[in-house]
C-alpha atoms as a PDB file:
ATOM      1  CA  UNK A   1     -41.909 -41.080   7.546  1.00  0.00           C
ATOM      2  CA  UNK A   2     -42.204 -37.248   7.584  1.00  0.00           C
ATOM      3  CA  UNK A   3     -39.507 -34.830   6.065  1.00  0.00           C
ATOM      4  CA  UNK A   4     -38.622 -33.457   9.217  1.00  0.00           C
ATOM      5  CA  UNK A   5     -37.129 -36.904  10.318  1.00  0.00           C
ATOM      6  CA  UNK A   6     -34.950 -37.045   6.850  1.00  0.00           C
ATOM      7  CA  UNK A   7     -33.592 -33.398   7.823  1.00  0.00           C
ATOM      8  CA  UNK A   8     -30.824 -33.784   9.587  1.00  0.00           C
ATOM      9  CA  UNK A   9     -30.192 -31.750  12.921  1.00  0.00           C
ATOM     10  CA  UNK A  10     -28.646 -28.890  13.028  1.00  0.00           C
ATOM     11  CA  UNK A  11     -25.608 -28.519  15.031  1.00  0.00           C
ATOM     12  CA  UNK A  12     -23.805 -26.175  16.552  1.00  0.00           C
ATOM     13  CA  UNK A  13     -20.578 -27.288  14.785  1.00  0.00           C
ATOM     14  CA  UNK A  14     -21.013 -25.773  11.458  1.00  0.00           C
ATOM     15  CA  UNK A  15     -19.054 -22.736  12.481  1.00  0.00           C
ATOM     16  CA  UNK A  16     -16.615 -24.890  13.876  1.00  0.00           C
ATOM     17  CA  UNK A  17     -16.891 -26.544  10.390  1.00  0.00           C
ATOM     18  CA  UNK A  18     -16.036 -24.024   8.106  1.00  0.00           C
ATOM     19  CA  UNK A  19     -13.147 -22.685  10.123  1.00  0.00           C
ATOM     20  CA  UNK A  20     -11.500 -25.903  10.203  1.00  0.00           C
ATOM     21  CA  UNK A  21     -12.034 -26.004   6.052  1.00  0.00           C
ATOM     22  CA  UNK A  22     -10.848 -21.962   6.020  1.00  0.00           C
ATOM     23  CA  UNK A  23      -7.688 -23.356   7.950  1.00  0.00           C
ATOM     24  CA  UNK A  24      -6.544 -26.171   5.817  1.00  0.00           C
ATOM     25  CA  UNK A  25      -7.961 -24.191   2.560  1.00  0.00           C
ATOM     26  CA  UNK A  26      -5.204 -21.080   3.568  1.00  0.00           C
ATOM     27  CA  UNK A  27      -1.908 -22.703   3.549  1.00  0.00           C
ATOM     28  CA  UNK A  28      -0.158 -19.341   2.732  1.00  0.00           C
ATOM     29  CA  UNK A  29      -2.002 -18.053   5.932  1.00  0.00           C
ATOM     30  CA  UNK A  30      -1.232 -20.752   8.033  1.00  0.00           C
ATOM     31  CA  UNK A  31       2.407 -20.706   7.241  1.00  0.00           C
ATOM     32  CA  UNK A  32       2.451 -16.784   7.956  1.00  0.00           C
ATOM     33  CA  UNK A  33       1.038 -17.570  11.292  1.00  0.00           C
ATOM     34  CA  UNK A  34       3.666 -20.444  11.991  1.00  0.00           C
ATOM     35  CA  UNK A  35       6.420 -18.780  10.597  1.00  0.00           C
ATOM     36  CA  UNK A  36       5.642 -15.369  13.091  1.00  0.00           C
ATOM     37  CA  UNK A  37       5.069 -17.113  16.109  1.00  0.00           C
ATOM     38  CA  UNK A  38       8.204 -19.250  15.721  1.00  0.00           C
ATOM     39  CA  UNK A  39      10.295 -15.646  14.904  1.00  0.00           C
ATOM     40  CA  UNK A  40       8.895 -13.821  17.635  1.00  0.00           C
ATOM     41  CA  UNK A  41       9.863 -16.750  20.013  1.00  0.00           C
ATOM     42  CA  UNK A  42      13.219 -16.744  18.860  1.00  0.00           C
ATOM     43  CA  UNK A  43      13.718 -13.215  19.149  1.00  0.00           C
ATOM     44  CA  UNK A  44      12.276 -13.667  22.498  1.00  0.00           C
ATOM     45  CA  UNK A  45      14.584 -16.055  23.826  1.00  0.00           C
ATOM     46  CA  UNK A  46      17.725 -14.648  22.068  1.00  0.00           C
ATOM     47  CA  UNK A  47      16.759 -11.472  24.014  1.00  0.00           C
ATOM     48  CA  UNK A  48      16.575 -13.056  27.351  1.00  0.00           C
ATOM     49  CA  UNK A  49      19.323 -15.503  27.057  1.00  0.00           C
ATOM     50  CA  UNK A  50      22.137 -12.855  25.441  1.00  0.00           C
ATOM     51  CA  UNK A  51      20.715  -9.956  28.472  1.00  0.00           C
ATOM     52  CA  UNK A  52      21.021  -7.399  25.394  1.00  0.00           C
ATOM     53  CA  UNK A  53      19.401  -3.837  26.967  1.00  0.00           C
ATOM     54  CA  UNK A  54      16.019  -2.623  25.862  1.00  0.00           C
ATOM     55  CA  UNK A  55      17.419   0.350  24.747  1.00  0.00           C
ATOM     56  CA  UNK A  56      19.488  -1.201  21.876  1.00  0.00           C
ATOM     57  CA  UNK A  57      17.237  -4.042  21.089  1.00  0.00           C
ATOM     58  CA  UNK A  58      14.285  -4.814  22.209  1.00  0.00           C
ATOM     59  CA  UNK A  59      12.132  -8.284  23.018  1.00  0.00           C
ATOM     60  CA  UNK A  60       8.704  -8.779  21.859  1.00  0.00           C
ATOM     61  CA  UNK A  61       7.404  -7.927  24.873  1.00  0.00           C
ATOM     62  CA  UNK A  62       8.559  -4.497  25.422  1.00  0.00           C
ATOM     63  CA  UNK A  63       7.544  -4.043  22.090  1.00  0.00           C
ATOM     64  CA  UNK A  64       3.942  -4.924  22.822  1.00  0.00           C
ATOM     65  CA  UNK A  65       3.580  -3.467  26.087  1.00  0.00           C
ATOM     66  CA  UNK A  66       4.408   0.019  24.448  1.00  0.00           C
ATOM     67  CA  UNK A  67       1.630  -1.022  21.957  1.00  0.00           C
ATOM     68  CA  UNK A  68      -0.602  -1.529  24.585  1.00  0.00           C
ATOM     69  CA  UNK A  69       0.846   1.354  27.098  1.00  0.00           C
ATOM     70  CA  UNK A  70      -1.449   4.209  25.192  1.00  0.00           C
ATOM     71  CA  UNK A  71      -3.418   2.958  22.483  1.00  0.00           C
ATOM     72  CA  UNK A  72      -5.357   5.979  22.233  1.00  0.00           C
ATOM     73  CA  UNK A  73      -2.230   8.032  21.520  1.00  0.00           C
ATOM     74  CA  UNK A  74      -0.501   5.863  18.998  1.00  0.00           C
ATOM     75  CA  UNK A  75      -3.699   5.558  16.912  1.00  0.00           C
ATOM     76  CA  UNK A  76      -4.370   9.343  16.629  1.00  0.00           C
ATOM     77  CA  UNK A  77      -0.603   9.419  15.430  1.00  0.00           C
ATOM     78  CA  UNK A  78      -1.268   6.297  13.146  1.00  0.00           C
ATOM     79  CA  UNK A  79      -4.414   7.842  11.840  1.00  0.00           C
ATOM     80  CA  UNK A  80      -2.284  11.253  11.056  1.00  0.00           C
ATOM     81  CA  UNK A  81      -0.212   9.311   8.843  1.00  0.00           C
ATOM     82  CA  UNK A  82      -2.794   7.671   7.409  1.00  0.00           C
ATOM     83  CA  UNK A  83      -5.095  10.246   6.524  1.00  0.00           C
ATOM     84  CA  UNK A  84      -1.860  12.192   5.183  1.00  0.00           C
ATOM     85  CA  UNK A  85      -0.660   8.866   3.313  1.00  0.00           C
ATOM     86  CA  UNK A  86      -4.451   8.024   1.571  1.00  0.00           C
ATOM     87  CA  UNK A  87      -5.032  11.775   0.166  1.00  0.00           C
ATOM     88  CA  UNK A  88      -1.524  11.441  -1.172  1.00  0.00           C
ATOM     89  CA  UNK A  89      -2.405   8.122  -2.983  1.00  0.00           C
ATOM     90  CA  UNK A  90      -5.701   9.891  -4.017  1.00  0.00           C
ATOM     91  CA  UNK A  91      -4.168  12.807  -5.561  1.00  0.00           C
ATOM     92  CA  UNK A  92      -1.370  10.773  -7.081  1.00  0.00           C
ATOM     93  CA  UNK A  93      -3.674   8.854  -8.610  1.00  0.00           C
ATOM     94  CA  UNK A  94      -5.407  10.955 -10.105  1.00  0.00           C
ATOM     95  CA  UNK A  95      -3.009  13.038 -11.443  1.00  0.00           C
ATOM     96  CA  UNK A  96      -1.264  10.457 -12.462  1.00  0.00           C
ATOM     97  CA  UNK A  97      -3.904   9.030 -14.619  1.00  0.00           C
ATOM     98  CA  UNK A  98      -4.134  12.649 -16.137  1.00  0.00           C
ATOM     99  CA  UNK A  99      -0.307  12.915 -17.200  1.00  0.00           C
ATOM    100  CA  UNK A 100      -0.595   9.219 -18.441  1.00  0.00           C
ATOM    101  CA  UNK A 101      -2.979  10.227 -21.236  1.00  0.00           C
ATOM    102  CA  UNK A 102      -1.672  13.267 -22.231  1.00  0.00           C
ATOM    103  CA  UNK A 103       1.941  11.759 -22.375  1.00  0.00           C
ATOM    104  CA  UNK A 104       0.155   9.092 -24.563  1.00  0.00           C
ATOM    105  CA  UNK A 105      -1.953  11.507 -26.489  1.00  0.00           C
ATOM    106  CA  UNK A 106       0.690  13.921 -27.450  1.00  0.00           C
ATOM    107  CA  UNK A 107       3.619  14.353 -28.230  1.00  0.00           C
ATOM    108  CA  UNK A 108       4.875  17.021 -26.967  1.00  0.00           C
ATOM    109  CA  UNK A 109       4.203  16.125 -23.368  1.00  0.00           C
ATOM    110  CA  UNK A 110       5.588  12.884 -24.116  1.00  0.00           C
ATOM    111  CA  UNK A 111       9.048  14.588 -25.359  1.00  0.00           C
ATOM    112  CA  UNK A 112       8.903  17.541 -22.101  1.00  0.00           C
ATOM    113  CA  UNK A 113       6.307  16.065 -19.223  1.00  0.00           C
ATOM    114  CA  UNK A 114       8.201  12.401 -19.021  1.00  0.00           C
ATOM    115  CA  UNK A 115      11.470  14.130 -19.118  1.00  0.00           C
ATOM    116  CA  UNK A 116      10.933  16.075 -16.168  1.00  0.00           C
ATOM    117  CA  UNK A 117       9.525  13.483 -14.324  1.00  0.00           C
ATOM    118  CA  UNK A 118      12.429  11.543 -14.791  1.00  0.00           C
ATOM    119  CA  UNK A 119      14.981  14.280 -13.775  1.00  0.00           C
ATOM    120  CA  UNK A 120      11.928  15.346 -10.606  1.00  0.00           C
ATOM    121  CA  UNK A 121      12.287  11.508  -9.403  1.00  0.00           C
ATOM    122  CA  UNK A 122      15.891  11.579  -9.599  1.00  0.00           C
ATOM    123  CA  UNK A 123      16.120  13.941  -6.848  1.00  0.00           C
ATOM    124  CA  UNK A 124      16.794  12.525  -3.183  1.00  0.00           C
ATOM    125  CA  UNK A 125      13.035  13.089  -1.684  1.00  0.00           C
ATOM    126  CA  UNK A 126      14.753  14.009   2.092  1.00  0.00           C
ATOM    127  CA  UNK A 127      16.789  17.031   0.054  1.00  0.00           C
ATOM    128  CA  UNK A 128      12.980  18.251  -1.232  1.00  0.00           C
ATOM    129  CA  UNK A 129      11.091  17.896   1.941  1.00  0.00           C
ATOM    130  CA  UNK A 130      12.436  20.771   4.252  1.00  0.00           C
ATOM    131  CA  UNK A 131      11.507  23.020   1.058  1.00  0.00           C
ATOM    132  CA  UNK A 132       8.184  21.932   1.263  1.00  0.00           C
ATOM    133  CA  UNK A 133       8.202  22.632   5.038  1.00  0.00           C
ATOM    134  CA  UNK A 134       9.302  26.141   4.565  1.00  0.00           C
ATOM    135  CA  UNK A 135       6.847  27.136   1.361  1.00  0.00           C
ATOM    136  CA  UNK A 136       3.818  24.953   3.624  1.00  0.00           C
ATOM    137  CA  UNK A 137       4.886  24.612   7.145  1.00  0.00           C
ATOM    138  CA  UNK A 138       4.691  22.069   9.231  1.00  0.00           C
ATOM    139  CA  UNK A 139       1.136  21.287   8.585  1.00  0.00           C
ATOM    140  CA  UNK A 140      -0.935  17.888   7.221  1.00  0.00           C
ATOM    141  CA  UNK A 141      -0.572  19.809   3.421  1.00  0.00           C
ATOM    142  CA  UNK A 142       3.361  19.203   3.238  1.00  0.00           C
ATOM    143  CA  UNK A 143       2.889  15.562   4.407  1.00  0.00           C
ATOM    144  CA  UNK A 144       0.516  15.328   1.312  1.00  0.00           C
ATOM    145  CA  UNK A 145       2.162  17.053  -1.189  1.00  0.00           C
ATOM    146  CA  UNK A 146       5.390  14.710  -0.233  1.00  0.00           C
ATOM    147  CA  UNK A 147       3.508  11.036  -0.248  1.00  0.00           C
ATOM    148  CA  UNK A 148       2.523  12.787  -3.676  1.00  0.00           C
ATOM    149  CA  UNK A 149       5.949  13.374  -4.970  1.00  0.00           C
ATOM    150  CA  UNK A 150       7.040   9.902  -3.627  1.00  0.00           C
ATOM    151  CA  UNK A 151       4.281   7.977  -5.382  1.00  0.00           C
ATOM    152  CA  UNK A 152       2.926   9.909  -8.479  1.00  0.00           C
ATOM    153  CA  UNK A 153       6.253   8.253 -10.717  1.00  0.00           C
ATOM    154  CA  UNK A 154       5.448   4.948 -10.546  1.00  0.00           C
ATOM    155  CA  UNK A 155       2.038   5.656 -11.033  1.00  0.00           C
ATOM    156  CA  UNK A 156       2.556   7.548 -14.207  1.00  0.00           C
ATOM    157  CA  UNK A 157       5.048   5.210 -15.714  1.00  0.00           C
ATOM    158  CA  UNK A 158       2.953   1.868 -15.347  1.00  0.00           C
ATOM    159  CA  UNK A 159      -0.088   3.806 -16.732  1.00  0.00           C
ATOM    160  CA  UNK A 160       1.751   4.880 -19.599  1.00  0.00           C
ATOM    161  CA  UNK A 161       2.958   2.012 -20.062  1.00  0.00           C
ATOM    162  CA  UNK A 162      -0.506   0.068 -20.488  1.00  0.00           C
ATOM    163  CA  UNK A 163      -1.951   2.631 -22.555  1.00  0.00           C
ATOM    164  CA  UNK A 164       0.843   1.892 -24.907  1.00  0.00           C
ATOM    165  CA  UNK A 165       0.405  -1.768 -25.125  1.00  0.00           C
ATOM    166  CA  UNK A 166      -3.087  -2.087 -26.610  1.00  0.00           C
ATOM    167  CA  UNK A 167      -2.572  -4.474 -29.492  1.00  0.00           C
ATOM    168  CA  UNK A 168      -2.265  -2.180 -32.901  1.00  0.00           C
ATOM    169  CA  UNK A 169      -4.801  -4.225 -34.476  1.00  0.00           C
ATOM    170  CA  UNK A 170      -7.313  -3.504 -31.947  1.00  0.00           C
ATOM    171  CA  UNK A 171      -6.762  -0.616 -32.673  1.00  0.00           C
ATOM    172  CA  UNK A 172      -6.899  -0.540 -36.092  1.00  0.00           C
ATOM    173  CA  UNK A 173     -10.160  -2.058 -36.333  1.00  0.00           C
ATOM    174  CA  UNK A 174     -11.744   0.148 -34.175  1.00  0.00           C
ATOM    175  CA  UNK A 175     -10.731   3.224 -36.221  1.00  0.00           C
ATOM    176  CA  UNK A 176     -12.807   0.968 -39.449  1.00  0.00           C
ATOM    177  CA  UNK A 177     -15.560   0.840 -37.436  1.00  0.00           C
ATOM    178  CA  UNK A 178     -15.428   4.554 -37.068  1.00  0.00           C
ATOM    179  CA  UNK A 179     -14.553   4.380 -33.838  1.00  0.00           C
ATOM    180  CA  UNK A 180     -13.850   7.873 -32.028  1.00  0.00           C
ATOM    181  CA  UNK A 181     -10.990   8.451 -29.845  1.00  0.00           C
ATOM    182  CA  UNK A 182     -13.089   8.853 -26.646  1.00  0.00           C
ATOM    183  CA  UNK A 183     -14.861   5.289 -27.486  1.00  0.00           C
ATOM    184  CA  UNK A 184     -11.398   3.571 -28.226  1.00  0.00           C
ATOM    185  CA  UNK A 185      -9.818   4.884 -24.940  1.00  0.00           C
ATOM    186  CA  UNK A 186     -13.129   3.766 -22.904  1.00  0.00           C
ATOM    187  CA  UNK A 187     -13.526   0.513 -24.379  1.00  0.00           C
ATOM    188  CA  UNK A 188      -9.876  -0.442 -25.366  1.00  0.00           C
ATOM    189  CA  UNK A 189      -7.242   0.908 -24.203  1.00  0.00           C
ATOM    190  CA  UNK A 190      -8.089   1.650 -20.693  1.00  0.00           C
ATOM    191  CA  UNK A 191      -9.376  -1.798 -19.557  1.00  0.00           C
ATOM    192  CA  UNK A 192      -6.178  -3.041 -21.508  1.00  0.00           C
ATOM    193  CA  UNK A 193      -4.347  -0.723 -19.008  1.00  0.00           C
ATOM    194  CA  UNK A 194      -5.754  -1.931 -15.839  1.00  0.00           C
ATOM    195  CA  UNK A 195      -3.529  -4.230 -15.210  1.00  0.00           C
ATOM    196  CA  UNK A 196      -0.660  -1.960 -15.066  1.00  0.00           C
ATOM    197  CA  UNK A 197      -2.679   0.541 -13.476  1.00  0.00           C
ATOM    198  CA  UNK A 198      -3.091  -1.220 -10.330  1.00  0.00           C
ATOM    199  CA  UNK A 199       0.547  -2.447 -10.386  1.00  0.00           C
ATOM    200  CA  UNK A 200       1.384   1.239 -10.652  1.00  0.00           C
ATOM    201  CA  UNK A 201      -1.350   1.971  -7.487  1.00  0.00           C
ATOM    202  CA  UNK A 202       0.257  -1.013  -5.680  1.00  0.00           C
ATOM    203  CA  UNK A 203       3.845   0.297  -5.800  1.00  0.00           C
ATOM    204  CA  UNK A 204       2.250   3.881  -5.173  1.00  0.00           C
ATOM    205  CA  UNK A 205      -0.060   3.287  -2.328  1.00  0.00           C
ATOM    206  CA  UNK A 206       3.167   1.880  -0.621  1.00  0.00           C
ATOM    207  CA  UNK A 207       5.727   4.972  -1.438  1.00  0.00           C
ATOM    208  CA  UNK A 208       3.139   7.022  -0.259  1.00  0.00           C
ATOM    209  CA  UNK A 209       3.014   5.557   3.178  1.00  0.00           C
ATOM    210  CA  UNK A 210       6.863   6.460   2.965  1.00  0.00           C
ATOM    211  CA  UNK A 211       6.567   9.926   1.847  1.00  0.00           C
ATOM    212  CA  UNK A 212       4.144  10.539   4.542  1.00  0.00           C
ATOM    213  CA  UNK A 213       6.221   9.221   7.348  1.00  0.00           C
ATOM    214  CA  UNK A 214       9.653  11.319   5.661  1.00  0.00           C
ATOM    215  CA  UNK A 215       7.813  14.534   5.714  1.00  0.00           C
ATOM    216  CA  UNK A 216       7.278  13.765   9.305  1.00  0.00           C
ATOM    217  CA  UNK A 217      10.651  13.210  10.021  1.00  0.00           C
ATOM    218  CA  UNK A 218      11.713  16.522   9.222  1.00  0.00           C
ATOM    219  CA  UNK A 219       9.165  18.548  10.353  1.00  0.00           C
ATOM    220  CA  UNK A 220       5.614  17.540  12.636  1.00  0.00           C
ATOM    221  CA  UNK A 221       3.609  17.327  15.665  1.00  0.00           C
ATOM    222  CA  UNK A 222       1.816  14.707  14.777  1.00  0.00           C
ATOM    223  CA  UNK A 223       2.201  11.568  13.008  1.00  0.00           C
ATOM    224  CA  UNK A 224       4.400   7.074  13.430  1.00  0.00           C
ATOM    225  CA  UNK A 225       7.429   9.358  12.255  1.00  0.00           C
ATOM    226  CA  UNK A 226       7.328  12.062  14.656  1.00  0.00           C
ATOM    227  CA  UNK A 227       6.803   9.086  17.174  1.00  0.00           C
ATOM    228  CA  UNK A 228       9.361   7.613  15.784  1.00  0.00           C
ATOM    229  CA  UNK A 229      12.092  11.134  16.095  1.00  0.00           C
ATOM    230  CA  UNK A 230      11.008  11.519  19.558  1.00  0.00           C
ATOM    231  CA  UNK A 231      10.726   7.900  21.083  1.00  0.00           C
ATOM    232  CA  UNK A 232      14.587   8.034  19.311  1.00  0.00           C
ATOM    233  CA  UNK A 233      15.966  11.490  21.519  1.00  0.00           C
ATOM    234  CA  UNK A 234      14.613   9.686  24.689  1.00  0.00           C
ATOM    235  CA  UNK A 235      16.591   6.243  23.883  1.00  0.00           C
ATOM    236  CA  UNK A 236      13.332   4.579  24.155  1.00  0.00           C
ATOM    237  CA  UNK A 237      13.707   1.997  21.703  1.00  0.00           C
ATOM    238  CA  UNK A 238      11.113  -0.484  22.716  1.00  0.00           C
ATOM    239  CA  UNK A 239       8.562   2.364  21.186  1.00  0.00           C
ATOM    240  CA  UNK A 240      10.949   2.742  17.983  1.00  0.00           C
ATOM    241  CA  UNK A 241      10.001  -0.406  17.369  1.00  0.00           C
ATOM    242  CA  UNK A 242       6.216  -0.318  18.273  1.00  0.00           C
ATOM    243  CA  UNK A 243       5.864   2.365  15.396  1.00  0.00           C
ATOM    244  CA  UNK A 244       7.564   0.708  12.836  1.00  0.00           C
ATOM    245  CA  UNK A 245       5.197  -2.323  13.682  1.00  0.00           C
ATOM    246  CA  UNK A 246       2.030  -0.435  13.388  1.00  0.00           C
ATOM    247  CA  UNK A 247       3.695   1.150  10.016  1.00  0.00           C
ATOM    248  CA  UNK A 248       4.319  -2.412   8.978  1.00  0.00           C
ATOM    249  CA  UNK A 249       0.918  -3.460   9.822  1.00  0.00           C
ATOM    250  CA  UNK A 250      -0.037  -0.293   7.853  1.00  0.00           C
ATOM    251  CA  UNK A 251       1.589  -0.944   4.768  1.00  0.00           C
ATOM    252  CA  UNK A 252       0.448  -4.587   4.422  1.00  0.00           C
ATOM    253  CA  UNK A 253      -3.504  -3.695   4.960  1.00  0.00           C
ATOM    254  CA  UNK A 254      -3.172  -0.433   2.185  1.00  0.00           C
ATOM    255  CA  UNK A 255      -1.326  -3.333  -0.448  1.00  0.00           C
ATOM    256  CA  UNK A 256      -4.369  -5.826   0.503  1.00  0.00           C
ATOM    257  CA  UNK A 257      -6.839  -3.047   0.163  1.00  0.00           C
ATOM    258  CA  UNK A 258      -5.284  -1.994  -3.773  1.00  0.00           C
ATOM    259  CA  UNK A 259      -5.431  -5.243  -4.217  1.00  0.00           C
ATOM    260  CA  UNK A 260      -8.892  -6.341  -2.999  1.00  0.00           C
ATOM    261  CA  UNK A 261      -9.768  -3.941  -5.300  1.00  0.00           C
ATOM    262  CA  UNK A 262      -7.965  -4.943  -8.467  1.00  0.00           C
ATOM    263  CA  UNK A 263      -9.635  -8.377  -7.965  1.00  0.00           C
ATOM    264  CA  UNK A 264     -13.113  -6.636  -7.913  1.00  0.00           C
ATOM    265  CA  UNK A 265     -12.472  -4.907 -10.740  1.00  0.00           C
ATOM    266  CA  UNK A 266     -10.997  -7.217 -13.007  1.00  0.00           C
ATOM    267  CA  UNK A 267     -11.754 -10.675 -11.799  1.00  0.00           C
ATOM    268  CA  UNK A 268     -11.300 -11.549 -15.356  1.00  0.00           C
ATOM    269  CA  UNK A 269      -7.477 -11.546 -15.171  1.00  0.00           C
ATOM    270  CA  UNK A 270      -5.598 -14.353 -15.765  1.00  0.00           C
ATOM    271  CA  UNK A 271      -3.345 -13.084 -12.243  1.00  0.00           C
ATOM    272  CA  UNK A 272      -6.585 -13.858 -10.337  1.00  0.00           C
ATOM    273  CA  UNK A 273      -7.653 -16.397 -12.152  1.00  0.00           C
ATOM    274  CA  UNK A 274      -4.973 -18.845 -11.112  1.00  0.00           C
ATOM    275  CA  UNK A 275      -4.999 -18.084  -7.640  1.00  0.00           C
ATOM    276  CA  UNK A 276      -6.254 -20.687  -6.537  1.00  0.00           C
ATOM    277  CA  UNK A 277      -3.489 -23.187  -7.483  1.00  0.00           C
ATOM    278  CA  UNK A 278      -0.895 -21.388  -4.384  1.00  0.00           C
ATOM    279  CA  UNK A 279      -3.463 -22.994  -1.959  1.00  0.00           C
END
């Protein structure tokens, strides 16, 4: 008997295969899907059977055939927000990182820098943004700066935060080992930090998204919350809805994305580690 008569046959069922085990593996998934389709079918029929008007609330439908009416238009608005929304994450970021270790580092900054940040976050963002308008116009830059306002707190307060809660004695044997500042923070107290660095991005990457669509509200061409102002002065609700959607939709892919990440750069964590028992 040859080896080609032990091989089995290949089939044409193996992709069917491993969708079937994907299915059954993803029971957060599948419930997602479940639980959506069963809301949207209620909302449906609640629509039809109470006759509320479109222009107050809206059925699933509408909302999808405004989705559908000009998809070319709605995702040049939804990449303006998004292109707005990342490069305020980026910078925030960034800076953020930067303020972390000095507020860590010094003392002084720690005492003035955190303070002001504080008293800066404390301000209503919607009081800031027609300031920013007026010293930027109405341009992508004030849309920036304002998804950077939003988000930079949270991202220098977790950051701080983890730099601060290296274990002492780590620390303390590094320094006996003649350690130098620079290796200490590279090897020890920023991978210690990670963890509350990307809870800091995750909260950030989401306020920025909502920066972004404020400065639109108050002043832009372009952009889900200047759809959102003018689908609103022509009462057309159904497309009020449509951009809130695509924001939604938004929101949840940037959190995945931070958090795709995180699990790529620490796999290591005990947070990923145990993931596998929600299944």
């Amino acid at each position: 008997m040859t080896d080609s008569a032990l091989t089995p046959p290949l089939t044409k069922t193996a992709p069917a295969s491993s969708l079937r085990r994907w299915w059954h593996g993803s029971s957060r998934l599948r419930f997602l899907i479940v639980f959506t389709v069963v809301v949207l079918g209620l909302w449906e029929w609640g629509c039809w059977v109470t006759g509320v008007r479109s222009f107050t609330f809206p059925a699933p439908s509408l909302v999808w055939r405004e989705l559908i009416a000009d998809p070319v238009w709605l995702a040049q608005n939804t990449a303006y927000s998004l292109g707005a929304a990342l490069a305020g994450f980026a910078i925030s970021v960034a800076l953020g990182l930067l303020l972390s270790i000095g507020i860590v580092y010094s003392r002084i900054l720690d005492r003035t820098l955190f303070t002001s940040l504080v008293a800066t976050n404390a301000i209503p963002k919607v009081a800031i943004a027609p300031l920013f308008v007026l010293w930027i116009g109405t341009g992508i830059e004030s849309k920036v700066l304002m998804a950077v306002l939003v988000s930079i707190f949270p991202m220098v307060v977790d950051s701080v935060v983890g730099l601060r809660s290296v274990d002492p004695g780590t620390l303390d044997l590094a320094r006996t080992y003649r350690g130098s500042n620079l290796q200490i923070f590279w090897k020890i107290r920023f991978p210690g930090a990670l963890p509350s660095i990307f809870a800091g991005m995750k909260v950030a990457i989401s306020l920025a998204l909502v920066g972004t669509i404020v400065g639109e509200f108050v002043g832009s061409n372009w952009g889900l919350g200047f759809v959102i102002l003018q689908s609103q002065g022509q009462f057309n609700t159904p497309r009020v809805f449509a951009a809130i959607f695509v924001l939604s939709v938004l929101g949840i892919l940037l959190y995945q994305a931070v958090d795709l990440i995180e699990r790529r750069a620490m796999p290591w964590h005990v947070s990923h580690r145990n993931r596998h028992d929600d299944h």
